[in-house]
Protein backbone atom coordinates (compact mmCIF):
# COMPACT_ATOMS: atom_id res chain seq x y z
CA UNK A 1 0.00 0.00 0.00
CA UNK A 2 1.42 3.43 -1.17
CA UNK A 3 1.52 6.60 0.85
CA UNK A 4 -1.41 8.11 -0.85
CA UNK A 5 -3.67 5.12 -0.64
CA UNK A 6 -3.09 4.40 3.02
CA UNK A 7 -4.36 8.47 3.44
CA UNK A 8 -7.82 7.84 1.44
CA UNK A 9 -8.41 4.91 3.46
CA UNK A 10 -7.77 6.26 6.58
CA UNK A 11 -9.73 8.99 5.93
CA UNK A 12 -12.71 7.35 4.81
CA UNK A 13 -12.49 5.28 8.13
CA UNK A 14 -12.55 8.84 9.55
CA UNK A 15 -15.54 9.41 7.50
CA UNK A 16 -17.18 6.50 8.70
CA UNK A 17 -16.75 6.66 11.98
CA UNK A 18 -18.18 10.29 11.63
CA UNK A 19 -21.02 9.19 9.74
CA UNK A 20 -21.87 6.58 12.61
CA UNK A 21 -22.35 9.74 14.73
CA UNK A 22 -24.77 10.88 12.67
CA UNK A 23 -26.46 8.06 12.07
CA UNK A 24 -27.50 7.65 15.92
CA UNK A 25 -29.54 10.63 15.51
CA UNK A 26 -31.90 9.15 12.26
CA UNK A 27 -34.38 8.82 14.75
CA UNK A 28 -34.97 12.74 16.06
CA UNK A 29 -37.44 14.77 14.78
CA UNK A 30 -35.92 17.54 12.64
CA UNK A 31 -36.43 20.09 14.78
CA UNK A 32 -34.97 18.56 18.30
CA UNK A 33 -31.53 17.77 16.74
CA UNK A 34 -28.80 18.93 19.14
CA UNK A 35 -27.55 22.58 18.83
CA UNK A 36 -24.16 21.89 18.19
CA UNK A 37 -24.88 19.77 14.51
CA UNK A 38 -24.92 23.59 12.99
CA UNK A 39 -21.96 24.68 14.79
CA UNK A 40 -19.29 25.79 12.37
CA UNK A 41 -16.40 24.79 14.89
CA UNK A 42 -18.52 21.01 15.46
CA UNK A 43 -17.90 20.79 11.74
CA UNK A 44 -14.67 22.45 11.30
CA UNK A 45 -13.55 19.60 14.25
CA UNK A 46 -15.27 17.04 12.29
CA UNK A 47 -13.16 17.50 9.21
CA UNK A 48 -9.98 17.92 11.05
CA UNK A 49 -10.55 14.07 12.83
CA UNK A 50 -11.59 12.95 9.60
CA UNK A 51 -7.91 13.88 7.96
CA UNK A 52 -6.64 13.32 11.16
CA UNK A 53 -7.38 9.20 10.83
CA UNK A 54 -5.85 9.57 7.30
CA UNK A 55 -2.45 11.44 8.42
CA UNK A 56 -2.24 8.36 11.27
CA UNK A 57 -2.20 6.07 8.39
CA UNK A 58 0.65 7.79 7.09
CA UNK A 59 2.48 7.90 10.28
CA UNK A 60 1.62 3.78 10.42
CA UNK A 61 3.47 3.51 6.86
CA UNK A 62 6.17 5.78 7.48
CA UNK A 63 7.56 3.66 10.51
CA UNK A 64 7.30 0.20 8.29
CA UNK A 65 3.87 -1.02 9.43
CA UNK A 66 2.53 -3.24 6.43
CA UNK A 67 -1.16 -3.75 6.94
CA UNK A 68 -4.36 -3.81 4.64
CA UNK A 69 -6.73 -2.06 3.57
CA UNK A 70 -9.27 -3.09 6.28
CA UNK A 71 -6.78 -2.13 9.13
CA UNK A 72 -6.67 1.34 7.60
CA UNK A 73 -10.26 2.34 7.41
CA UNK A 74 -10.02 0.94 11.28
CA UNK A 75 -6.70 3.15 12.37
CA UNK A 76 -8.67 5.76 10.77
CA UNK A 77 -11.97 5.55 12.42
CA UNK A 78 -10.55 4.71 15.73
CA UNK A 79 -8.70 8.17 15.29
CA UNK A 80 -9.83 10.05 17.90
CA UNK A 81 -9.24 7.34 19.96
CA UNK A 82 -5.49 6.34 19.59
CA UNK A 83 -5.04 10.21 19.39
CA UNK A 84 -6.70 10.12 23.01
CA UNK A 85 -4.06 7.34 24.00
CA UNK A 86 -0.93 9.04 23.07
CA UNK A 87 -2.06 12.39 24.84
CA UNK A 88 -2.32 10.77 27.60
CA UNK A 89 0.79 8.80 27.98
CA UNK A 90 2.55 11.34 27.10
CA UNK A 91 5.07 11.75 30.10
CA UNK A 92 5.22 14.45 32.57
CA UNK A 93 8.22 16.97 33.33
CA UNK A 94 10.07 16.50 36.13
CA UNK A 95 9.29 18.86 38.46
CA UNK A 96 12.93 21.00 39.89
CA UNK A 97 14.62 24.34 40.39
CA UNK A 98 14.63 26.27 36.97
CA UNK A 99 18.17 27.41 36.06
């Protein structure tokens, strides 16, 4: 899988996962939808995780992960997830005297 492939499929897993968001709401009457689905920044957000599960894909590639096509539309849609995870481990500073 090339560079450029391994981005479109991680972004439609992006996509998908968004669009599984969505989906949950089918059920609402048009008029009780939540406030934030007209938000500019909820969609601005939106598109940014959506390229963001593509970009991991790349990251994947670049450090000589070989995987399919299925595993990329999942790295993608589990995105904001494994984005979560590394924030989170991310180690602390010690704390000490500044010099």
């Amino acid at each position: 899988m090339d560079i450029l492939d391994g981005f479109l499929y991680g972004v439609f897993g992006g996509f998908l996962a968004e669009l599984l968001g969505l989906f949950k709401l089918r059920h609402q009457a048009i008029g009780s939808f939540p406030v934030w689905i007209k938000s500019p920044f909820y969609w601005i957000i939106t598109i940014l995780m959506i390229l963001a599960g593509g970009i991991l894909v790349v990251v994947y590639l670049k450090s000589a992960f070989a995987f399919s096509a299925l595993i990329a539309v999942n790295i993608g849609a589990s995105a904001p997830l494994i984005i979560g995870t590394l924030i989170s481990q991310t180690p602390q500073p010690p704390i000490g005297k500044i010099n």
